[in-house]
PDB file of N, CA and C in Angstrom:
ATOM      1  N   UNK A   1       4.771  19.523  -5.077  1.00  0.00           N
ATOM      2  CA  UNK A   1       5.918  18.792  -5.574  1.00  0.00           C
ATOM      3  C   UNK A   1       5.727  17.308  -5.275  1.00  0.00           C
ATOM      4  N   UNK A   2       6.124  16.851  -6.150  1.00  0.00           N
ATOM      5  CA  UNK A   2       5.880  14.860  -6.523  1.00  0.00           C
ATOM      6  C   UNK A   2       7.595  14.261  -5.701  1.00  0.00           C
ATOM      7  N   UNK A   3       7.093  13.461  -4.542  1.00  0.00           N
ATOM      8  CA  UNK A   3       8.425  12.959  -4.292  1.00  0.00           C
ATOM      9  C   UNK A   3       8.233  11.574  -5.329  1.00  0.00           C
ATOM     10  N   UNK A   4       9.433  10.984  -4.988  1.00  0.00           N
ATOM     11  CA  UNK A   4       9.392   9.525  -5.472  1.00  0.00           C
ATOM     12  C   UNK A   4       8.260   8.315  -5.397  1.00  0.00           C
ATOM     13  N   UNK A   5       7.780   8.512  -4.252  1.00  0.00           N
ATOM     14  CA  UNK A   5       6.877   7.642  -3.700  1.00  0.00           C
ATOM     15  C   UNK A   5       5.858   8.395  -3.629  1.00  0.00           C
ATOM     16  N   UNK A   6       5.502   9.682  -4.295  1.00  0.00           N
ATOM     17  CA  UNK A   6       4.318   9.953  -4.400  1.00  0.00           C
ATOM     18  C   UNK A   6       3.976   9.766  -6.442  1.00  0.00           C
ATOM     19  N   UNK A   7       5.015   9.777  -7.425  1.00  0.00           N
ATOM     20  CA  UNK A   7       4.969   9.301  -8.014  1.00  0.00           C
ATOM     21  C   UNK A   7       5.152   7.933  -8.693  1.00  0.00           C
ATOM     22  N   UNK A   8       5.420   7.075  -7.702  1.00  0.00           N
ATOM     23  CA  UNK A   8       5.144   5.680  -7.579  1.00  0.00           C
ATOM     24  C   UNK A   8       3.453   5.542  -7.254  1.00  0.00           C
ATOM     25  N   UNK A   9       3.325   6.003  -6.422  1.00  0.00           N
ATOM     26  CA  UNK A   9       1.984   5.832  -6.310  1.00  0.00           C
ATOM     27  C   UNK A   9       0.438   6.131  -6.937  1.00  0.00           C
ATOM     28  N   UNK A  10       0.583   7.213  -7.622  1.00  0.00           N
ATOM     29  CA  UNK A  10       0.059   7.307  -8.619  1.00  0.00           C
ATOM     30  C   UNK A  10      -0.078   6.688  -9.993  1.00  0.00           C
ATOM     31  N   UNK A  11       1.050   6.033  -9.964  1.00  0.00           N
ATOM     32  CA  UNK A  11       1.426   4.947 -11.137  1.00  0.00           C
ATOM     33  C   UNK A  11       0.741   3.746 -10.287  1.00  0.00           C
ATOM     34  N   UNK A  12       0.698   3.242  -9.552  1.00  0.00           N
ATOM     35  CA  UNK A  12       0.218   2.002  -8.869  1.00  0.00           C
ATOM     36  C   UNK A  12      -1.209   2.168  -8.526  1.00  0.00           C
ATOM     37  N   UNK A  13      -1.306   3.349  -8.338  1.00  0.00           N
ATOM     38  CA  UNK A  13      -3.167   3.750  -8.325  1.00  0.00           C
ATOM     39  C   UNK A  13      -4.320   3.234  -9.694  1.00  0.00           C
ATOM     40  N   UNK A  14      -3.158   4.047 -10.908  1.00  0.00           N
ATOM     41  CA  UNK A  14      -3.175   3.985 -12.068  1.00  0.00           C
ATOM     42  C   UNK A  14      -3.434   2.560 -12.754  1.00  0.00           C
ATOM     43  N   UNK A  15      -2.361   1.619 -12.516  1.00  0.00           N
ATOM     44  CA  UNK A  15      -1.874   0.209 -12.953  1.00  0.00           C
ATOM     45  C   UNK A  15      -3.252  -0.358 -12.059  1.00  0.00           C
ATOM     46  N   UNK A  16      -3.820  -0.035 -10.638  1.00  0.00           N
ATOM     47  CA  UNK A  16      -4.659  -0.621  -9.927  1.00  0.00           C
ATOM     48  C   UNK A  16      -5.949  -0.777 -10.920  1.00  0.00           C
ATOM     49  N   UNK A  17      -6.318   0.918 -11.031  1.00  0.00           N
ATOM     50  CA  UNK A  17      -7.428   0.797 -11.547  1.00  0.00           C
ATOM     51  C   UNK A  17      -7.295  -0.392 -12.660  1.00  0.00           C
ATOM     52  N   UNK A  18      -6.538  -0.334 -13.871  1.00  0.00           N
ATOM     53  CA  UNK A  18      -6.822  -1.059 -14.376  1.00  0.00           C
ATOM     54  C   UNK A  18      -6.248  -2.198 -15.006  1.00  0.00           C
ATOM     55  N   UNK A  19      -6.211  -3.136 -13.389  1.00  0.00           N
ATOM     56  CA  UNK A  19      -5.946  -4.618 -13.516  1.00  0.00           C
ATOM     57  C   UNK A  19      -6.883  -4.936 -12.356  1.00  0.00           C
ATOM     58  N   UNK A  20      -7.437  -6.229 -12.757  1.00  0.00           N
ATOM     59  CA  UNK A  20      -7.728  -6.987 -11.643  1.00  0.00           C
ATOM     60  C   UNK A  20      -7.182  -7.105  -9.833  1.00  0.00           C
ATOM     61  N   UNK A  21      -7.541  -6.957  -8.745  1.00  0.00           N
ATOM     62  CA  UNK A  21      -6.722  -7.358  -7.676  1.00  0.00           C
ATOM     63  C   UNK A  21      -6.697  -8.648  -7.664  1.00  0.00           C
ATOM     64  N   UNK A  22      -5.099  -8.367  -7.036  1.00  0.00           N
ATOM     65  CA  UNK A  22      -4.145  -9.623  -6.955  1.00  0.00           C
ATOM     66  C   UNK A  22      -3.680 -10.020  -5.829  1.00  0.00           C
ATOM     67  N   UNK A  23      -3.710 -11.586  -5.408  1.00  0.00           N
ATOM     68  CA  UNK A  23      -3.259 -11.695  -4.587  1.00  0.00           C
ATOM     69  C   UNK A  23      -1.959 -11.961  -4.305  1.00  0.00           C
ATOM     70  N   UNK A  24      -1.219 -11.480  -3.218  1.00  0.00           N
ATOM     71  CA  UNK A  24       0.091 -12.248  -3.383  1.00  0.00           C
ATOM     72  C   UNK A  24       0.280 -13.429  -2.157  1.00  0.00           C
ATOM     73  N   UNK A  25       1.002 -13.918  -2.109  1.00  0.00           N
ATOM     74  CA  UNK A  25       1.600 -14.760  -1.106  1.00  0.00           C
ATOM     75  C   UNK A  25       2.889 -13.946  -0.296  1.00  0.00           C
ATOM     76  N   UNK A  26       2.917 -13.586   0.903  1.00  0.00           N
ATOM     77  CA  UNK A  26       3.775 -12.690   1.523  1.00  0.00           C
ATOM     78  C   UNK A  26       5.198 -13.554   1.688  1.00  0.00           C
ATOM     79  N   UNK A  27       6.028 -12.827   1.403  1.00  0.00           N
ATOM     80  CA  UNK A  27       7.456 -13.191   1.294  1.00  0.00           C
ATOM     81  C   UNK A  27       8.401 -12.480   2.314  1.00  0.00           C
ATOM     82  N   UNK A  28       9.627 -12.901   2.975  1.00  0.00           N
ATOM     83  CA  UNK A  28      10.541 -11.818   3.643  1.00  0.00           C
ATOM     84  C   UNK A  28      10.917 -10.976   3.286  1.00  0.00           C
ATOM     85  N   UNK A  29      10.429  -9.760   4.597  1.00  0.00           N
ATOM     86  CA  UNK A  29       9.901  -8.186   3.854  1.00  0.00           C
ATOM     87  C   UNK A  29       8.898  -7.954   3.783  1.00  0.00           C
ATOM     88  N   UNK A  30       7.642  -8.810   3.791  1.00  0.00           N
ATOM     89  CA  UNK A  30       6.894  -7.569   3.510  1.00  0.00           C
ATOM     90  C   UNK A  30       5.765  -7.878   4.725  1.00  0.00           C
ATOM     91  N   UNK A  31       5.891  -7.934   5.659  1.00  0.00           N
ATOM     92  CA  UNK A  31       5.187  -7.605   6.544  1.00  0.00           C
ATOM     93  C   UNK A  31       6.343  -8.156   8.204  1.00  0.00           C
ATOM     94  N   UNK A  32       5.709  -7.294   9.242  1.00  0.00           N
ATOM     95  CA  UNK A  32       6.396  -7.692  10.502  1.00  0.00           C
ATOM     96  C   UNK A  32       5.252  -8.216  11.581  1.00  0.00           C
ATOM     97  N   UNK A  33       5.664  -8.462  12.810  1.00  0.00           N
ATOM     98  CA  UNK A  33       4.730  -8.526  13.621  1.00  0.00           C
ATOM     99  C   UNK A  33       4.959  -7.311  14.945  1.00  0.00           C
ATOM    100  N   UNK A  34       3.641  -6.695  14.673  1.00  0.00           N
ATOM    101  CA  UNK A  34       3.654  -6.127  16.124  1.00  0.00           C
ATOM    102  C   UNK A  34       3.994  -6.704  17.332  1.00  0.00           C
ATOM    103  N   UNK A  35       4.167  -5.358  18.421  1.00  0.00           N
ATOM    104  CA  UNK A  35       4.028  -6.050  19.888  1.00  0.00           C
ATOM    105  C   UNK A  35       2.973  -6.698  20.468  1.00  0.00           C
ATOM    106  N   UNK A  36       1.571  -6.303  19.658  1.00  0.00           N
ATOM    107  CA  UNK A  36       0.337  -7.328  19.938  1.00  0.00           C
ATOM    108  C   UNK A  36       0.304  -8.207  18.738  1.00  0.00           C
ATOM    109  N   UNK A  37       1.024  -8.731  18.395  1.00  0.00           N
ATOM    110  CA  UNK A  37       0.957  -9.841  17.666  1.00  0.00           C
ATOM    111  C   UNK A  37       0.313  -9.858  16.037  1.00  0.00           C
ATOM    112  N   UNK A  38      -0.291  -8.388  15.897  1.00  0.00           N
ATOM    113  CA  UNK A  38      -0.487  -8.101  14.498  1.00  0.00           C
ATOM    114  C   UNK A  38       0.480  -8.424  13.469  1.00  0.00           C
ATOM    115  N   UNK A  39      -0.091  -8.660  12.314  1.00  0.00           N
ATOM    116  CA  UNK A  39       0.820  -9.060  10.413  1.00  0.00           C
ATOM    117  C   UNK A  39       0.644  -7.019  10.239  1.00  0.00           C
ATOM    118  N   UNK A  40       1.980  -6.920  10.198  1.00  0.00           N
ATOM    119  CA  UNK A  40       1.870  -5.042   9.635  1.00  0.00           C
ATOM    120  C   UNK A  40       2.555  -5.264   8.239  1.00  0.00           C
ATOM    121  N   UNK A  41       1.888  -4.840   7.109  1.00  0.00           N
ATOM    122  CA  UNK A  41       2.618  -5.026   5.893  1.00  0.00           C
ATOM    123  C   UNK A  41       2.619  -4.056   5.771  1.00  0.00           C
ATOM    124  N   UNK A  42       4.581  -4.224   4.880  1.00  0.00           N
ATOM    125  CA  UNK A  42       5.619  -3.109   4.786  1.00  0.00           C
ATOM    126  C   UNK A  42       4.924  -2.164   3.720  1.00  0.00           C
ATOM    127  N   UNK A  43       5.794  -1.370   3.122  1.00  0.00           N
ATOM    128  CA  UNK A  43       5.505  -0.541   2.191  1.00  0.00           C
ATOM    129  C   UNK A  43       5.406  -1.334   0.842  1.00  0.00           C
ATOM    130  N   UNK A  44       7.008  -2.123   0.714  1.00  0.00           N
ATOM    131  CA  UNK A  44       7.233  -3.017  -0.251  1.00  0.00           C
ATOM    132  C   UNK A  44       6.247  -3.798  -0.312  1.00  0.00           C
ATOM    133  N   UNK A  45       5.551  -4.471   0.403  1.00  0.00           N
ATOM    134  CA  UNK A  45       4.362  -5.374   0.347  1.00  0.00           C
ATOM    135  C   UNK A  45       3.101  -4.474  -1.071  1.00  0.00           C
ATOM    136  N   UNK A  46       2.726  -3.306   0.203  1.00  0.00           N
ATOM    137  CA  UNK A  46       2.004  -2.865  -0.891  1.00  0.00           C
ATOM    138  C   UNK A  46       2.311  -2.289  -1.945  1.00  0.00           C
ATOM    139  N   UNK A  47       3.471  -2.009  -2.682  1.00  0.00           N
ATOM    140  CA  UNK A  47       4.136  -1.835  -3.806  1.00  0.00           C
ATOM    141  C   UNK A  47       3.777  -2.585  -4.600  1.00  0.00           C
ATOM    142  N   UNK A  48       4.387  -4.255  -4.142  1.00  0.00           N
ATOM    143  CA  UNK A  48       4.515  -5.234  -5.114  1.00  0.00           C
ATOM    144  C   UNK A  48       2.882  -5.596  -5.449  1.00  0.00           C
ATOM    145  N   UNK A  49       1.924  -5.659  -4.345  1.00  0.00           N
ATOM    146  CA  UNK A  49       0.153  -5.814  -4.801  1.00  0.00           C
ATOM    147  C   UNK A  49       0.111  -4.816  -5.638  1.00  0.00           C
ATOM    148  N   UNK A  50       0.303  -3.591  -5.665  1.00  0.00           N
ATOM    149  CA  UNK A  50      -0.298  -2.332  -6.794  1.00  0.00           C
ATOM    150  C   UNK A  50      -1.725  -2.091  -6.514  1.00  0.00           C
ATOM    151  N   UNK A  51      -2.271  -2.192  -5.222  1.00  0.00           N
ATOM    152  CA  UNK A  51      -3.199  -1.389  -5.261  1.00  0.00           C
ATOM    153  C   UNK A  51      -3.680  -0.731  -3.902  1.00  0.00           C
ATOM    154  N   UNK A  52      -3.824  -0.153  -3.541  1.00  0.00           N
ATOM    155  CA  UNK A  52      -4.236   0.382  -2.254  1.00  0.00           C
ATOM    156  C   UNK A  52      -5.790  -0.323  -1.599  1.00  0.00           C
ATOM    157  N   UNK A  53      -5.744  -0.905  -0.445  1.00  0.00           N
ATOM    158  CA  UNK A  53      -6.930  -1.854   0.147  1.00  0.00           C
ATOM    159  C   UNK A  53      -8.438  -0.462   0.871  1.00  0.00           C
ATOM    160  N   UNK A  54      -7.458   0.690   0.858  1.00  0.00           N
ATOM    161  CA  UNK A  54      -8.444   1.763   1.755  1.00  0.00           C
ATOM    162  C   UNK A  54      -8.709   1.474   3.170  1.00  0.00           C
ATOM    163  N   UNK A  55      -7.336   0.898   3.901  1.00  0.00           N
ATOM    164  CA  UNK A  55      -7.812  -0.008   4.819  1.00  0.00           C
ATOM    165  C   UNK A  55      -6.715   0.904   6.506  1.00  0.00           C
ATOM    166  N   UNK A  56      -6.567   1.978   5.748  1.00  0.00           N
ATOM    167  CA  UNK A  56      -5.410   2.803   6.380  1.00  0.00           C
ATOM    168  C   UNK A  56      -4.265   2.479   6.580  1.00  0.00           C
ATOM    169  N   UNK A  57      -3.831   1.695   6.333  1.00  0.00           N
ATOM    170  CA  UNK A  57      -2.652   0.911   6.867  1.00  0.00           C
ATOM    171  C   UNK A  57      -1.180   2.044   7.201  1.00  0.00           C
ATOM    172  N   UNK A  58      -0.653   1.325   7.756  1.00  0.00           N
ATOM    173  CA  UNK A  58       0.256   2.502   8.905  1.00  0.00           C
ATOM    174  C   UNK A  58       1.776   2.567   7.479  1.00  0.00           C
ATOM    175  N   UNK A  59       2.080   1.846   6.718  1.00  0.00           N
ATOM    176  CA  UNK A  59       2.950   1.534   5.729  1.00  0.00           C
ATOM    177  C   UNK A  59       2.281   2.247   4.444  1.00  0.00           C
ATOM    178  N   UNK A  60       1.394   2.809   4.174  1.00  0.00           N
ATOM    179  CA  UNK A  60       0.364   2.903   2.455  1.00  0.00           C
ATOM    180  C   UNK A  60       1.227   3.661   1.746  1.00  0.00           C
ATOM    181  N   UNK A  61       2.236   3.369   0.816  1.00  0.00           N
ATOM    182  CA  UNK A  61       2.375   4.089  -0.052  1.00  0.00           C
ATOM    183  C   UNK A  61       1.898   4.766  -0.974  1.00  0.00           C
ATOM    184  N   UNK A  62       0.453   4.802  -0.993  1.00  0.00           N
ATOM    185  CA  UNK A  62      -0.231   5.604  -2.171  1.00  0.00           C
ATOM    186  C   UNK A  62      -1.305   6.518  -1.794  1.00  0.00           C
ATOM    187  N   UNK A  63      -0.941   6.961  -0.412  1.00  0.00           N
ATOM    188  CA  UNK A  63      -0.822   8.145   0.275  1.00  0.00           C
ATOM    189  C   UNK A  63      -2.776   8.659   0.535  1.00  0.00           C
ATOM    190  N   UNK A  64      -2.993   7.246   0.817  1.00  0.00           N
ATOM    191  CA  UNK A  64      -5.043   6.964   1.428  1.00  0.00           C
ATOM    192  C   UNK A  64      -5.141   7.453   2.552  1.00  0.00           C
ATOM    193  N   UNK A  65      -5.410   8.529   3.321  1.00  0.00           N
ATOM    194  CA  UNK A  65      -5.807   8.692   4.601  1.00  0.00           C
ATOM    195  C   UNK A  65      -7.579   8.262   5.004  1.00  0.00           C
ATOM    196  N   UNK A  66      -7.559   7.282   6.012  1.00  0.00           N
ATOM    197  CA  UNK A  66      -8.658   6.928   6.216  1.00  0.00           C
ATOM    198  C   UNK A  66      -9.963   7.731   7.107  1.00  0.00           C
ATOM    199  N   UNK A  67      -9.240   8.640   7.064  1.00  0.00           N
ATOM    200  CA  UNK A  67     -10.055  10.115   8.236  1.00  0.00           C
ATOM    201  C   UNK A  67     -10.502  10.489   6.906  1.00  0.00           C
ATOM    202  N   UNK A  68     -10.264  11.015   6.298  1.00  0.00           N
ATOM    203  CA  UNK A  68     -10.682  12.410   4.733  1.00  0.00           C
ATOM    204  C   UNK A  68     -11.308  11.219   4.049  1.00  0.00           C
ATOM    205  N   UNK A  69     -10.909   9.596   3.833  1.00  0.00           N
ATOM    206  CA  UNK A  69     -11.369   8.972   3.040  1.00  0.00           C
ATOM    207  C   UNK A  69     -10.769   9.628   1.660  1.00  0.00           C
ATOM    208  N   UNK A  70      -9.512   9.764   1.194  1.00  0.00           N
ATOM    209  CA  UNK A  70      -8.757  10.643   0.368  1.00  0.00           C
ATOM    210  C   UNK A  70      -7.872  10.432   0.086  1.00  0.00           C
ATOM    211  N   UNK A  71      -7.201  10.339  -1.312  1.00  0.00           N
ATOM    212  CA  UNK A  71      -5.947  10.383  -1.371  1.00  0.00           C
ATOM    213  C   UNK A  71      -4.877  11.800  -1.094  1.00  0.00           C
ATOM    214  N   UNK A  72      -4.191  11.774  -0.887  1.00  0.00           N
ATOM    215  CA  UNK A  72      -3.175  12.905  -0.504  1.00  0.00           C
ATOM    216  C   UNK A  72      -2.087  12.695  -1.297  1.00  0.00           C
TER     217      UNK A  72
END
C-alpha cells in the first residue's frame, strides 16, 4: 500500500529522472541545526529539490536506504 509520501515520492523520483539537478537556495524550513552543529535538511527541503542525493539523509522522502543502497 502507497501512503502519501510514498506516492509523492515516486513522482519526484520520476520528475528527478527527468530534469536536470537543481539547486536551491535554503529558505525557513528547510533545514535545522543539530546538537553538533550539523545543516539537517527537512523533508520539505527535499521535496521542493525533487530529487533524492543517495546521501541517506535522516529526513529522505523518497524512501533511499543507504545500507540496501535501495529504494523502499
Amino acid at each position: 500500500m502507497l501512503t502519501t509520501i510514498g506516492i509523492l515520492a515516486q513522482d519526484s523520483i520520476f520528475v528527478a529522472m527527468n530534469n536536470p539537478k537543481k539547486i536551491l537556495k535554503p529558505e525557513e524550513g528547510d533545514y535545522y541545526l543539530t546538537p553538533e552543529g550539523y545543516r539537517c535538511f527537512t523533508e520539505q527541503y527535499h521535496l521542493k529539490r525533487g530529487y533524492c542525493c543517495e546521501s541517506g539523509c535522516r529526513h529522505c522522502p523518497y524512501g533511499y536506504d543507504k545500507k540496501t543502497n535501495k529504494y523502499t
